[in-house]
C-alpha atoms as a PDB file:
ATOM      1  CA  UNK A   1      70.825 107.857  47.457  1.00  0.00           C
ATOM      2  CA  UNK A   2      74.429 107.842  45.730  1.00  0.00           C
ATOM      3  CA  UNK A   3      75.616 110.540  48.648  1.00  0.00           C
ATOM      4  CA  UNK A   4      74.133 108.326  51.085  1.00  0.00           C
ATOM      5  CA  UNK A   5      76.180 104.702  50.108  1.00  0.00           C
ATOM      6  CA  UNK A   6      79.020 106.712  49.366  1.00  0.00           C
ATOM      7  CA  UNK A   7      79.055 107.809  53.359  1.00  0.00           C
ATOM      8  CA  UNK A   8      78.345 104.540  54.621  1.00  0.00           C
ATOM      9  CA  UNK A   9      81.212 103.323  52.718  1.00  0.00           C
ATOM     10  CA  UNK A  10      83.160 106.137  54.143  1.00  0.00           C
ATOM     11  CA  UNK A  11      81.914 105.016  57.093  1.00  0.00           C
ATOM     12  CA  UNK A  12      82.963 101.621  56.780  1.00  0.00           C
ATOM     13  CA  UNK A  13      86.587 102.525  55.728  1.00  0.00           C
ATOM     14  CA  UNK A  14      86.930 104.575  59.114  1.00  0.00           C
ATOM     15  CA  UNK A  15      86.154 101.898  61.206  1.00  0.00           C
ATOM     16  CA  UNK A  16      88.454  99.256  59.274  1.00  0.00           C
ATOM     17  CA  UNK A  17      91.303 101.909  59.571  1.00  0.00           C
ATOM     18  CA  UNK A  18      90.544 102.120  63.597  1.00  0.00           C
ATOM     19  CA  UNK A  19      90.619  98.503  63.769  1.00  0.00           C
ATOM     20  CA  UNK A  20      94.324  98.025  62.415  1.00  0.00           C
ATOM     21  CA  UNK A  21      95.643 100.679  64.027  1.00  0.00           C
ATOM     22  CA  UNK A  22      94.415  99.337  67.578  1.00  0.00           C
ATOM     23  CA  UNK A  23      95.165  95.958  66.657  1.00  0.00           C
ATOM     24  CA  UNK A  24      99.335  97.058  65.765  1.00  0.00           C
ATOM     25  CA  UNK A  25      98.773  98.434  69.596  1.00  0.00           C
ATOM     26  CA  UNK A  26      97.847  95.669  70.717  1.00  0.00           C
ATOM     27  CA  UNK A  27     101.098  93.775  69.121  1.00  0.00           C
ATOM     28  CA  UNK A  28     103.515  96.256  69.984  1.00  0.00           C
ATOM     29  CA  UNK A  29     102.185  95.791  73.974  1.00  0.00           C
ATOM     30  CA  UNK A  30     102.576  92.190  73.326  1.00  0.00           C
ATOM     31  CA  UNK A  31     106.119  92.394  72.025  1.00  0.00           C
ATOM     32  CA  UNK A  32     107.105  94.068  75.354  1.00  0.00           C
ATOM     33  CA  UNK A  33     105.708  91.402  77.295  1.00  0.00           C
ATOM     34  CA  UNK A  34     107.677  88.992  75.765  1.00  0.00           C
ATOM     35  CA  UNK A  35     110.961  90.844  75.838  1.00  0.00           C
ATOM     36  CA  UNK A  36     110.106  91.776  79.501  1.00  0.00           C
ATOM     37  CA  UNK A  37     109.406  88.241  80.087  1.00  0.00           C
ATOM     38  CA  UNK A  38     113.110  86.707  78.424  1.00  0.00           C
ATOM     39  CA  UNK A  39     114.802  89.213  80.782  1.00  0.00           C
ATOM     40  CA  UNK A  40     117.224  87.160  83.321  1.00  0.00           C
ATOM     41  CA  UNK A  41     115.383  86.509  87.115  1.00  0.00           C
ATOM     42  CA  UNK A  42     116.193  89.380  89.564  1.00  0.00           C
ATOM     43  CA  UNK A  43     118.912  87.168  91.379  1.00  0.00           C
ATOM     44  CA  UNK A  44     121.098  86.642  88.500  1.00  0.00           C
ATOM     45  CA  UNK A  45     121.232  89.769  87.348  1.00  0.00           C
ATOM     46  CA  UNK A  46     124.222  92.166  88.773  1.00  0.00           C
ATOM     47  CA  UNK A  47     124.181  95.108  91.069  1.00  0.00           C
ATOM     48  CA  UNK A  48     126.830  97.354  92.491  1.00  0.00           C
ATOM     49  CA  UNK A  49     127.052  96.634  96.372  1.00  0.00           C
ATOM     50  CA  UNK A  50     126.724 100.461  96.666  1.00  0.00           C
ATOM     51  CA  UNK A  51     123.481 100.706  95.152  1.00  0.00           C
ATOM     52  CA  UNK A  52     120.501 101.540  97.658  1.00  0.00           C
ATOM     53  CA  UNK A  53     117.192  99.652  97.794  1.00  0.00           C
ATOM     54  CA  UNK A  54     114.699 102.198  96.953  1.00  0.00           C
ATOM     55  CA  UNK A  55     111.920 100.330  98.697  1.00  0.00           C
ATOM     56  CA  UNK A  56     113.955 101.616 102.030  1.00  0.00           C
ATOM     57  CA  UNK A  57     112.846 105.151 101.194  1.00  0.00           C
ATOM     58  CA  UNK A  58     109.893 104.424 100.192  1.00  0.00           C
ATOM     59  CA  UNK A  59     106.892 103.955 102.608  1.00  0.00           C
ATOM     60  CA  UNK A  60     104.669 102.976  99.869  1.00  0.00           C
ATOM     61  CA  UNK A  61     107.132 100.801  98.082  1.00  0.00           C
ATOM     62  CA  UNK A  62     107.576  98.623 101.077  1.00  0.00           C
ATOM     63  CA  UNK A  63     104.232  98.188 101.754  1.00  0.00           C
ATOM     64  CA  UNK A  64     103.703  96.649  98.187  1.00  0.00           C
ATOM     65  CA  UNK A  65     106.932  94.375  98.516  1.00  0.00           C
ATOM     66  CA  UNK A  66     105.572  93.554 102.197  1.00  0.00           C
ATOM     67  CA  UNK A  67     102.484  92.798 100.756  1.00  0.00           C
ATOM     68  CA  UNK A  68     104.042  90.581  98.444  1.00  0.00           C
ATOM     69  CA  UNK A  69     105.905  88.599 100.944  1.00  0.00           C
ATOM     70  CA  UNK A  70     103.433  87.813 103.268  1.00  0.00           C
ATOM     71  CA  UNK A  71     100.947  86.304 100.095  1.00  0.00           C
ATOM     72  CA  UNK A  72     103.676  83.919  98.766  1.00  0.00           C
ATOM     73  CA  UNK A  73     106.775  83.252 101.768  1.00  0.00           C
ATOM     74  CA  UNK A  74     105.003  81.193 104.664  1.00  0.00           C
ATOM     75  CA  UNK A  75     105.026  77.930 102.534  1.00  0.00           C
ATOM     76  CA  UNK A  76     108.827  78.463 101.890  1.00  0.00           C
ATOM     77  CA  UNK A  77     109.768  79.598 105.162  1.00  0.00           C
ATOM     78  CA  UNK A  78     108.554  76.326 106.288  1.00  0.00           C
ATOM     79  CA  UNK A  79     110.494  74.627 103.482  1.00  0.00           C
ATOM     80  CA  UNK A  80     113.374  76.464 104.177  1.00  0.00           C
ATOM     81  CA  UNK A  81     113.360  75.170 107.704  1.00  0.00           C
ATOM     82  CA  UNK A  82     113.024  71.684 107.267  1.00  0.00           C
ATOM     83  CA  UNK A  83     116.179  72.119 104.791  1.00  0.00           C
ATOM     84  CA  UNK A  84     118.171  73.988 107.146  1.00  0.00           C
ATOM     85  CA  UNK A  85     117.121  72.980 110.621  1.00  0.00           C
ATOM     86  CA  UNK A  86     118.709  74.644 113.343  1.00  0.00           C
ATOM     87  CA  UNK A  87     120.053  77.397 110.718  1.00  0.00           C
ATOM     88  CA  UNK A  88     116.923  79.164 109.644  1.00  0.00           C
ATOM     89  CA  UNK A  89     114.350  79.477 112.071  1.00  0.00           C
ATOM     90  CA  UNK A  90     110.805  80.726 112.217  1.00  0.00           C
ATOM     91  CA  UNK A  91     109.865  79.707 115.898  1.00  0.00           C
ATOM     92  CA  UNK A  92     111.905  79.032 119.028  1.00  0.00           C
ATOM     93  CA  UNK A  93     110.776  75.288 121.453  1.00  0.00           C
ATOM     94  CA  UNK A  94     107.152  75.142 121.500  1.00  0.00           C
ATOM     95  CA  UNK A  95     107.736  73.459 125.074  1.00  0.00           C
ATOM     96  CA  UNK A  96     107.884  76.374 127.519  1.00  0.00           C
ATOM     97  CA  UNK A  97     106.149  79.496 127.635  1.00  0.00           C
ATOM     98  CA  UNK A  98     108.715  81.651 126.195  1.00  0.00           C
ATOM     99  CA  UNK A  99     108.452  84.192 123.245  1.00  0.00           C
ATOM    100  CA  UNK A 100     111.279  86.922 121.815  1.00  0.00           C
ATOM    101  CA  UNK A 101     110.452  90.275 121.310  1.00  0.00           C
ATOM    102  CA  UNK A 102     112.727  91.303 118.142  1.00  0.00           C
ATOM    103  CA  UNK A 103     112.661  94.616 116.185  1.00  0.00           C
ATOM    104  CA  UNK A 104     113.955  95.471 112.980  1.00  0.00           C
ATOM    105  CA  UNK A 105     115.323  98.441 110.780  1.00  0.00           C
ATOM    106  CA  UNK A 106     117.539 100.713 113.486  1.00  0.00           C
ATOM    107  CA  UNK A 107     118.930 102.213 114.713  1.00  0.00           C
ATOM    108  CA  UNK A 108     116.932 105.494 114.078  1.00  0.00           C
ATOM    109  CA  UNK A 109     116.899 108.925 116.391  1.00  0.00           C
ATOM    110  CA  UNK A 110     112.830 109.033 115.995  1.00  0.00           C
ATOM    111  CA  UNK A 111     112.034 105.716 117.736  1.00  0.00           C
ATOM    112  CA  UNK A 112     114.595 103.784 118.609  1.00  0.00           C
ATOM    113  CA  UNK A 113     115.363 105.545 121.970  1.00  0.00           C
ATOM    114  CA  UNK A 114     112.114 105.374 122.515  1.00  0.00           C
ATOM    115  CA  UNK A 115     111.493 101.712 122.530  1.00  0.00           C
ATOM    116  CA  UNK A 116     115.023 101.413 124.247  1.00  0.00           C
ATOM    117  CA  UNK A 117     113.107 103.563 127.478  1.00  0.00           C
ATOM    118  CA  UNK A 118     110.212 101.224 127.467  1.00  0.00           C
ATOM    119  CA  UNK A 119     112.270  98.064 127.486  1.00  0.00           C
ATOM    120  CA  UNK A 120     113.989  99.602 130.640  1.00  0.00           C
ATOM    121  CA  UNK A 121     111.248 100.671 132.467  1.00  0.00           C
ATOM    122  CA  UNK A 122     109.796  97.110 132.579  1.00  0.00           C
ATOM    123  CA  UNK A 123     113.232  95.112 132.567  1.00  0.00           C
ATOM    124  CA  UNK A 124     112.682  93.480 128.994  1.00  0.00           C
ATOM    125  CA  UNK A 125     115.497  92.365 126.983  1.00  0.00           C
ATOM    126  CA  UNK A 126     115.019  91.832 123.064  1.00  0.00           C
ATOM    127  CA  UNK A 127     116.665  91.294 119.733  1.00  0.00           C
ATOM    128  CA  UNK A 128     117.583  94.307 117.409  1.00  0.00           C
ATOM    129  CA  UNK A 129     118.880  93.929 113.729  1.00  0.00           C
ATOM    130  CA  UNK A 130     120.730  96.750 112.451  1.00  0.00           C
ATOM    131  CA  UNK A 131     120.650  98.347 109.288  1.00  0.00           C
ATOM    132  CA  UNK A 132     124.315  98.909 108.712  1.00  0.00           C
ATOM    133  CA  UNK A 133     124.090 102.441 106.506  1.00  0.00           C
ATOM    134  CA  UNK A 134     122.608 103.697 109.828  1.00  0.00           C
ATOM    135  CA  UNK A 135     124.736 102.268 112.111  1.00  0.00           C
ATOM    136  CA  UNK A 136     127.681 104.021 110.261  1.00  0.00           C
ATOM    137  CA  UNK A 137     125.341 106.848 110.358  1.00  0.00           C
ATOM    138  CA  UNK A 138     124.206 106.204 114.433  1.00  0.00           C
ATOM    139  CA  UNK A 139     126.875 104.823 115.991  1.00  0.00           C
ATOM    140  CA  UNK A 140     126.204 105.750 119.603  1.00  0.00           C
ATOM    141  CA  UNK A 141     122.426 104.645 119.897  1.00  0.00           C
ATOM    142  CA  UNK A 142     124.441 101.029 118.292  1.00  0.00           C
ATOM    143  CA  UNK A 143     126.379 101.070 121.335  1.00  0.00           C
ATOM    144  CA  UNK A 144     123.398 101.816 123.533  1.00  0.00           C
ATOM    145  CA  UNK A 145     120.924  99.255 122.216  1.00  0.00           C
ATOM    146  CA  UNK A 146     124.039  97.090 123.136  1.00  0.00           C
ATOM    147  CA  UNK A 147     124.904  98.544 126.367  1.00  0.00           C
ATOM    148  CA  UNK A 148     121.705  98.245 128.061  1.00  0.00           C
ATOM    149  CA  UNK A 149     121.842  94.615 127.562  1.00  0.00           C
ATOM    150  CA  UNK A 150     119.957  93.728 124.101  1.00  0.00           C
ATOM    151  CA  UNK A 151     121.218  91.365 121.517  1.00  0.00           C
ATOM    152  CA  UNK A 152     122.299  92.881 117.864  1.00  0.00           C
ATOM    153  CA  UNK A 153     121.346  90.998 114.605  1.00  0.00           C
ATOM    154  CA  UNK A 154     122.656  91.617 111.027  1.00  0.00           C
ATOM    155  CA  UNK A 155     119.780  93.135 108.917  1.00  0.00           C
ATOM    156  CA  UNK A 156     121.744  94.297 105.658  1.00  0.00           C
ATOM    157  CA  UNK A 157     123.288  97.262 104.764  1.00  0.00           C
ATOM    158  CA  UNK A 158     120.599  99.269 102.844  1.00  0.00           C
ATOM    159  CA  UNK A 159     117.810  96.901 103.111  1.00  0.00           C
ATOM    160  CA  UNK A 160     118.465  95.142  99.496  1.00  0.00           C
ATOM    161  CA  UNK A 161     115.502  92.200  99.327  1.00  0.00           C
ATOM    162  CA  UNK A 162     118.092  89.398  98.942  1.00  0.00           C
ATOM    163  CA  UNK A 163     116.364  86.960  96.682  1.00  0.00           C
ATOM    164  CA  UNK A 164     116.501  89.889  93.727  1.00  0.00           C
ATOM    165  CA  UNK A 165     120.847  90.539  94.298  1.00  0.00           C
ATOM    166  CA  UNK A 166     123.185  88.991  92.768  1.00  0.00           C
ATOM    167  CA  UNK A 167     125.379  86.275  94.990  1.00  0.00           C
ATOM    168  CA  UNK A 168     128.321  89.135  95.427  1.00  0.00           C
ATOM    169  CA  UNK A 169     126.004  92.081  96.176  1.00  0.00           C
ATOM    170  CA  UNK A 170     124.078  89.924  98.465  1.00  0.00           C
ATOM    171  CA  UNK A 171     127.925  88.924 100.322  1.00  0.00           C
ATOM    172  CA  UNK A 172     128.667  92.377 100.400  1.00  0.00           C
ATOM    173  CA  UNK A 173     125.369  93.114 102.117  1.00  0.00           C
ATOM    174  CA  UNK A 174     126.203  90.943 105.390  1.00  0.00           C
ATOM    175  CA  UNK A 175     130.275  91.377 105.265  1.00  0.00           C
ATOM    176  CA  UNK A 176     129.692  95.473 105.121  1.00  0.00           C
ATOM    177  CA  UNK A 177     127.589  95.409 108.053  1.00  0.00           C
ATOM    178  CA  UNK A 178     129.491  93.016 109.784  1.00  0.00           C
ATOM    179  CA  UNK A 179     132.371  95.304 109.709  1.00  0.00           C
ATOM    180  CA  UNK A 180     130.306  98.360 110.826  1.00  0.00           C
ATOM    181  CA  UNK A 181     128.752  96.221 113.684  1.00  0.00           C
ATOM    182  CA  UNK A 182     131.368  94.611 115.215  1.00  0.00           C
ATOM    183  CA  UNK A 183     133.666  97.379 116.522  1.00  0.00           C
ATOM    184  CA  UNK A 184     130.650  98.690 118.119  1.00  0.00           C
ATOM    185  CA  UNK A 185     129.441  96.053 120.239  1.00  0.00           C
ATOM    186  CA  UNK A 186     132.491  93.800 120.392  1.00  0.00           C
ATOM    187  CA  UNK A 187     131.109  90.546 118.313  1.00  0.00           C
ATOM    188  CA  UNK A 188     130.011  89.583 115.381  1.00  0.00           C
ATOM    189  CA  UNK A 189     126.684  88.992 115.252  1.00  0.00           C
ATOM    190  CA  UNK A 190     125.455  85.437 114.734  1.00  0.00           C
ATOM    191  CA  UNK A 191     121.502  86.129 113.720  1.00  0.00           C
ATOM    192  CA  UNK A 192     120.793  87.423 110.104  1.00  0.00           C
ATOM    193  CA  UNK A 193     117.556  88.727 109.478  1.00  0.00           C
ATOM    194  CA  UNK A 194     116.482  89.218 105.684  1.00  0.00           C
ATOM    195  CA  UNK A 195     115.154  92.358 104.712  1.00  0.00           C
ATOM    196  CA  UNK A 196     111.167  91.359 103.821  1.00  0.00           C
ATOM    197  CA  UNK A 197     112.605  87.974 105.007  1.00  0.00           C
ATOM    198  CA  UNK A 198     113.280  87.021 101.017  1.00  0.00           C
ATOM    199  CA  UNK A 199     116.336  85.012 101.084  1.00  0.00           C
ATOM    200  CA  UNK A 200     117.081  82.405  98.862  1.00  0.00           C
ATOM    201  CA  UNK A 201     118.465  78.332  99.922  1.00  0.00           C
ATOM    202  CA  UNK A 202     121.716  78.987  98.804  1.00  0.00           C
ATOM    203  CA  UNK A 203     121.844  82.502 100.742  1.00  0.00           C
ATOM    204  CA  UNK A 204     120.721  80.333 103.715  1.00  0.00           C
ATOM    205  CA  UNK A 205     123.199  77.439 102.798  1.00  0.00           C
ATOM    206  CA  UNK A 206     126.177  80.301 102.728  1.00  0.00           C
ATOM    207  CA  UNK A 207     125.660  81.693 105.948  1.00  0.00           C
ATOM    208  CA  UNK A 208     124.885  78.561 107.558  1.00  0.00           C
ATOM    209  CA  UNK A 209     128.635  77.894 106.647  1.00  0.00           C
ATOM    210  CA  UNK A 210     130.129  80.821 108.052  1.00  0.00           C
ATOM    211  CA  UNK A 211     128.376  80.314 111.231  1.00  0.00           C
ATOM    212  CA  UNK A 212     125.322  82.965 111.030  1.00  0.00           C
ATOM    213  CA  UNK A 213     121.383  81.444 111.851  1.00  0.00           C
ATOM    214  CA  UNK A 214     118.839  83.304 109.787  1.00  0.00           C
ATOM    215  CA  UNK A 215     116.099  84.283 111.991  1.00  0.00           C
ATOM    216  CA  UNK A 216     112.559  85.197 110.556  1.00  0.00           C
ATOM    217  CA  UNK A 217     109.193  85.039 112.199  1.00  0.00           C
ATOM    218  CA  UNK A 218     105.957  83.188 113.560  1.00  0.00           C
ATOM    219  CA  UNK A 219     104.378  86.500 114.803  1.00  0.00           C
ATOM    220  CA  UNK A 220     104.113  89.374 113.056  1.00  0.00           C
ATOM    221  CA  UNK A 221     102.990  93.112 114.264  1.00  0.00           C
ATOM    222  CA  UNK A 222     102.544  94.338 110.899  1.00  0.00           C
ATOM    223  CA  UNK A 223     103.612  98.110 112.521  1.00  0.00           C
ATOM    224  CA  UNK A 224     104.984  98.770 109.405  1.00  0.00           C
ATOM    225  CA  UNK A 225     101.674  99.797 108.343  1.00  0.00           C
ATOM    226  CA  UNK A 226     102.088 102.830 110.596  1.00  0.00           C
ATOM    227  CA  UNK A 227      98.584 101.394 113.143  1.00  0.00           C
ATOM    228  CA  UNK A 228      97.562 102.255 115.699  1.00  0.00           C
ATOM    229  CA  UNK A 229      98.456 100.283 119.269  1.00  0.00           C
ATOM    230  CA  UNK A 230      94.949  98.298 119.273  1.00  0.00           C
ATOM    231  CA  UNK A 231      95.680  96.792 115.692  1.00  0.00           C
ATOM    232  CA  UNK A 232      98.836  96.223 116.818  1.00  0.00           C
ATOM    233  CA  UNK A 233      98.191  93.930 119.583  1.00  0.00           C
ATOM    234  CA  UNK A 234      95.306  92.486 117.870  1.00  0.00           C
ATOM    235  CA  UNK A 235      98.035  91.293 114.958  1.00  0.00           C
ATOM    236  CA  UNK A 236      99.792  90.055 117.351  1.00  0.00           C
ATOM    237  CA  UNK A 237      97.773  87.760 119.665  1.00  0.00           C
ATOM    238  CA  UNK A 238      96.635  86.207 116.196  1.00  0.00           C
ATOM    239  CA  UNK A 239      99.293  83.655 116.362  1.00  0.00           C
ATOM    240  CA  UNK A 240     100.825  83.875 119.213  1.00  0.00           C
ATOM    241  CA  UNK A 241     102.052  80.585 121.498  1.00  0.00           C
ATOM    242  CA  UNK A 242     105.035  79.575 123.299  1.00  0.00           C
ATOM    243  CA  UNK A 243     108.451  80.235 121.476  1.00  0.00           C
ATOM    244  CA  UNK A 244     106.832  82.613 118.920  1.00  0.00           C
ATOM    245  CA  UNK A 245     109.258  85.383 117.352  1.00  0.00           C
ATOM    246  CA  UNK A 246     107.824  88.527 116.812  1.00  0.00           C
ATOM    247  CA  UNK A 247     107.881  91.079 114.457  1.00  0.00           C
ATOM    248  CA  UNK A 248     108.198  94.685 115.505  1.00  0.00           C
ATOM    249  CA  UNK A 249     109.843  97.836 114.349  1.00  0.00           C
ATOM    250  CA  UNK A 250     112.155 100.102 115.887  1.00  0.00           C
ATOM    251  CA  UNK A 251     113.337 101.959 112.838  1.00  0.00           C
ATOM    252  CA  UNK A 252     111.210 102.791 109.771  1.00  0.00           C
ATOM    253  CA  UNK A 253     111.443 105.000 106.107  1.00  0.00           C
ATOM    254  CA  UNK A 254     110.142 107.980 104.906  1.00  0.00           C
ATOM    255  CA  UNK A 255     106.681 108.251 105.977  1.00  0.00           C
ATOM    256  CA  UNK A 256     106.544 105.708 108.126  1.00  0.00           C
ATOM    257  CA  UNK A 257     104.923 106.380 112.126  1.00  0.00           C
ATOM    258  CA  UNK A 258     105.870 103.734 114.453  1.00  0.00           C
ATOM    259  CA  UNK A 259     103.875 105.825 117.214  1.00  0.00           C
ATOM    260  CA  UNK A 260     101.370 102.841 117.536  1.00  0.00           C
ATOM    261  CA  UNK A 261     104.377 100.456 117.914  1.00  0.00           C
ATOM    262  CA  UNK A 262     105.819 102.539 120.634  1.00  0.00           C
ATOM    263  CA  UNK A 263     102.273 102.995 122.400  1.00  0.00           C
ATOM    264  CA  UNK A 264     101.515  98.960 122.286  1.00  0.00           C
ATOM    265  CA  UNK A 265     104.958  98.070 123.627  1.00  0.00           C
ATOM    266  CA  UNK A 266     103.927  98.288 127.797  1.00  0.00           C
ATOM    267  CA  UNK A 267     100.818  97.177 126.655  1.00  0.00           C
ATOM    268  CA  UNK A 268     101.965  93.999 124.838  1.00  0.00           C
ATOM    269  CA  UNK A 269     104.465  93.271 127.811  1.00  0.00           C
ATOM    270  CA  UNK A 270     101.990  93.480 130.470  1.00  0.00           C
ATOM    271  CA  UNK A 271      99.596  90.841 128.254  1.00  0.00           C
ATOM    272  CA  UNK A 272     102.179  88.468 127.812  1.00  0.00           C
ATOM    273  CA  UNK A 273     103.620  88.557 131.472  1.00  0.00           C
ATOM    274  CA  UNK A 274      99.938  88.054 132.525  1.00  0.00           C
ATOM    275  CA  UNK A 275      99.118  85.254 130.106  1.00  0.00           C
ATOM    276  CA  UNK A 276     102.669  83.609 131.656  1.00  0.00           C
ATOM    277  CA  UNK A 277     105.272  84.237 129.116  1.00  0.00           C
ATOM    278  CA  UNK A 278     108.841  84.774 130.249  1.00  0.00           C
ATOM    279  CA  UNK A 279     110.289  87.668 127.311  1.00  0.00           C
ATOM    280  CA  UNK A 280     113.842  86.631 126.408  1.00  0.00           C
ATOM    281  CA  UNK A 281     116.298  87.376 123.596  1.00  0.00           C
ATOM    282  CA  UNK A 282     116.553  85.155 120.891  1.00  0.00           C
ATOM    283  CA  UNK A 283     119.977  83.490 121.953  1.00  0.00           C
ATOM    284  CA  UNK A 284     117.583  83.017 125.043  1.00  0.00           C
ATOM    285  CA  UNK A 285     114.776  80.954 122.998  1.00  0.00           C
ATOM    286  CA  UNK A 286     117.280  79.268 120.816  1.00  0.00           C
ATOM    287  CA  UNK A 287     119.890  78.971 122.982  1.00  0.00           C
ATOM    288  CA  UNK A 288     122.564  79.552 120.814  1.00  0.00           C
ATOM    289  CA  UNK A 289     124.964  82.391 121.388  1.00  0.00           C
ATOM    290  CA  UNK A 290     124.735  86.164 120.547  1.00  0.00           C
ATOM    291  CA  UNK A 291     127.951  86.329 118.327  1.00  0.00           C
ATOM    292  CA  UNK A 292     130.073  83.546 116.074  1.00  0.00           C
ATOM    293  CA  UNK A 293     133.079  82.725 115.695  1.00  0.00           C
ATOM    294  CA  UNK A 294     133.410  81.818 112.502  1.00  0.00           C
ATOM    295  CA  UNK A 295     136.617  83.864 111.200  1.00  0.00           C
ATOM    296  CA  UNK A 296     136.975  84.923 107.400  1.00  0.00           C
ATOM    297  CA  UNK A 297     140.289  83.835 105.335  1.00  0.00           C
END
């Protein structure tokens, strides 16, 4: 009997032991949460304008951040718009049956010549913003996207999300690309595009007074998934109507197939030409022009 109480009590001890030590866990988790919550917000913080966005390079990471975005932004974008009209735009004139095709991230060897062909072959004009690491890296397909007619946007220089910079490193993302851009093509272009399309109202307010429009979108593809054609066009006909933007890619990360984007394209011209869109660039829809002339002091 006295070995038995004696092991309960043993027992007991064990369990009381357990129960401190997981509580202290549980306290030391909690202080990290707090000192991860005093930490400064993402756009106040400071960051070299030579540091790369990993999220570029990463196929999964952008998925998450894209993910992100598309849960929380449309709310804001509208917002945004109302603050800024004329200066950051979602949609072209609802009035006429016009709609911009617009892709993002080149230029890049694996499918930007590609899409380039297709847009020949049927006589379509669109909107590319340029990554401006890989213009400085592909010069020449630059000056082709240009040459055969299509309109260049600004779309960073490594693909920073804006709203998480500080207010240099974000200035440093446009003026860098600017300079890579505009000895290419001639101009400096007047449409910014936001990588994830995370900008912030004074971003928008700052551009706005050196003469760039940011330019998001009403329609998106959602080909950064790496789909398949059929998806594709499915994502886009979901809200597509006269002066829609859409959202396609040209240019992706590692990982990243664009295969389905490239197989949709005749496809997706072919349904809007027969549903009685006209395709046009965005200084086209907007009509605003391609390049500004603000000039920097």
């Amino acid at each position: 009997m006295g070995t038995t109480r004696r092991a309960r009590k043993a027992l007991l001890l064990l369990l009381v032991w357990i129960l401190c030590v997981c509580g202290g866990i549980d306290a030391l988790h909690g202080d990290r949460a707090s000192a991860s919550a005093s930490l400064p917000p993402p756009s106040d913080r400071t960051q070299s304008p030579n540091e790369v966005e990993p999220s570029f390079t990463s196929g999964q990471q952008q998925q998450l951040k894209k993910k992100k975005r598309s849960r929380a932004d449309a709310v804001s974008w509208v917002t945004l718009q109302r603050m800024f009209p004329g200066s950051f735009v979602i949609w072209g004139p609802r009035g006429s049956r016009r709609v911009a095709l617009t892709f993002d991230d080149v230029p890049d060897p694996r499918f930007t010549p590609q899409v380039l062909e297709t847009l020949a072959r049927y006589k379509v004009r669109a909107t590319f913003f340029v990554v401006g690491s890989r213009a400085a890296a592909h010069p020449a397909l630059v000056k082709r996207i240009s040459r055969e007619g299509h309109i260049i946007g600004n779309h960073s220089y490594d693909h920073a999300v804006f709203s998480r910079i500080s207010r240099y490193a974000f200035e440093q993302q446009i003026a860098r690309t600017d300079r890579i851009i505009r000895p290419l093509i001639g101009y400096s272009p007047k449409f910014i595009r936001p990588p994830y399309g995370e900008i912030t109202p004074y971003q928008v307010d700052w551009l706005r007074s050196r003469g760039y429009i940011v330019v998001n979108w009403d329609t998106d593809s959602v080909d950064w998934k790496s789909l398949d054609s059929n998806r594709i066009l499915i994502n886009i006909k979901r809200t597509l109507q006269p002066g829609s933007i859409i959202l396609q890619h040209a240019g992706g990360g590692e990982g990243q197939d664009l295969s389905g984007t490239i197989a949709a394209l005749p496809r997706l011209i072919t349904l809007l030409r027969s549903k009685g869109y006209q395709i046009v660039t965005l200084p086209e829809l907007l009509n605003r022009p391609a390049g500004r002339n603000w000039r920097s002091r």
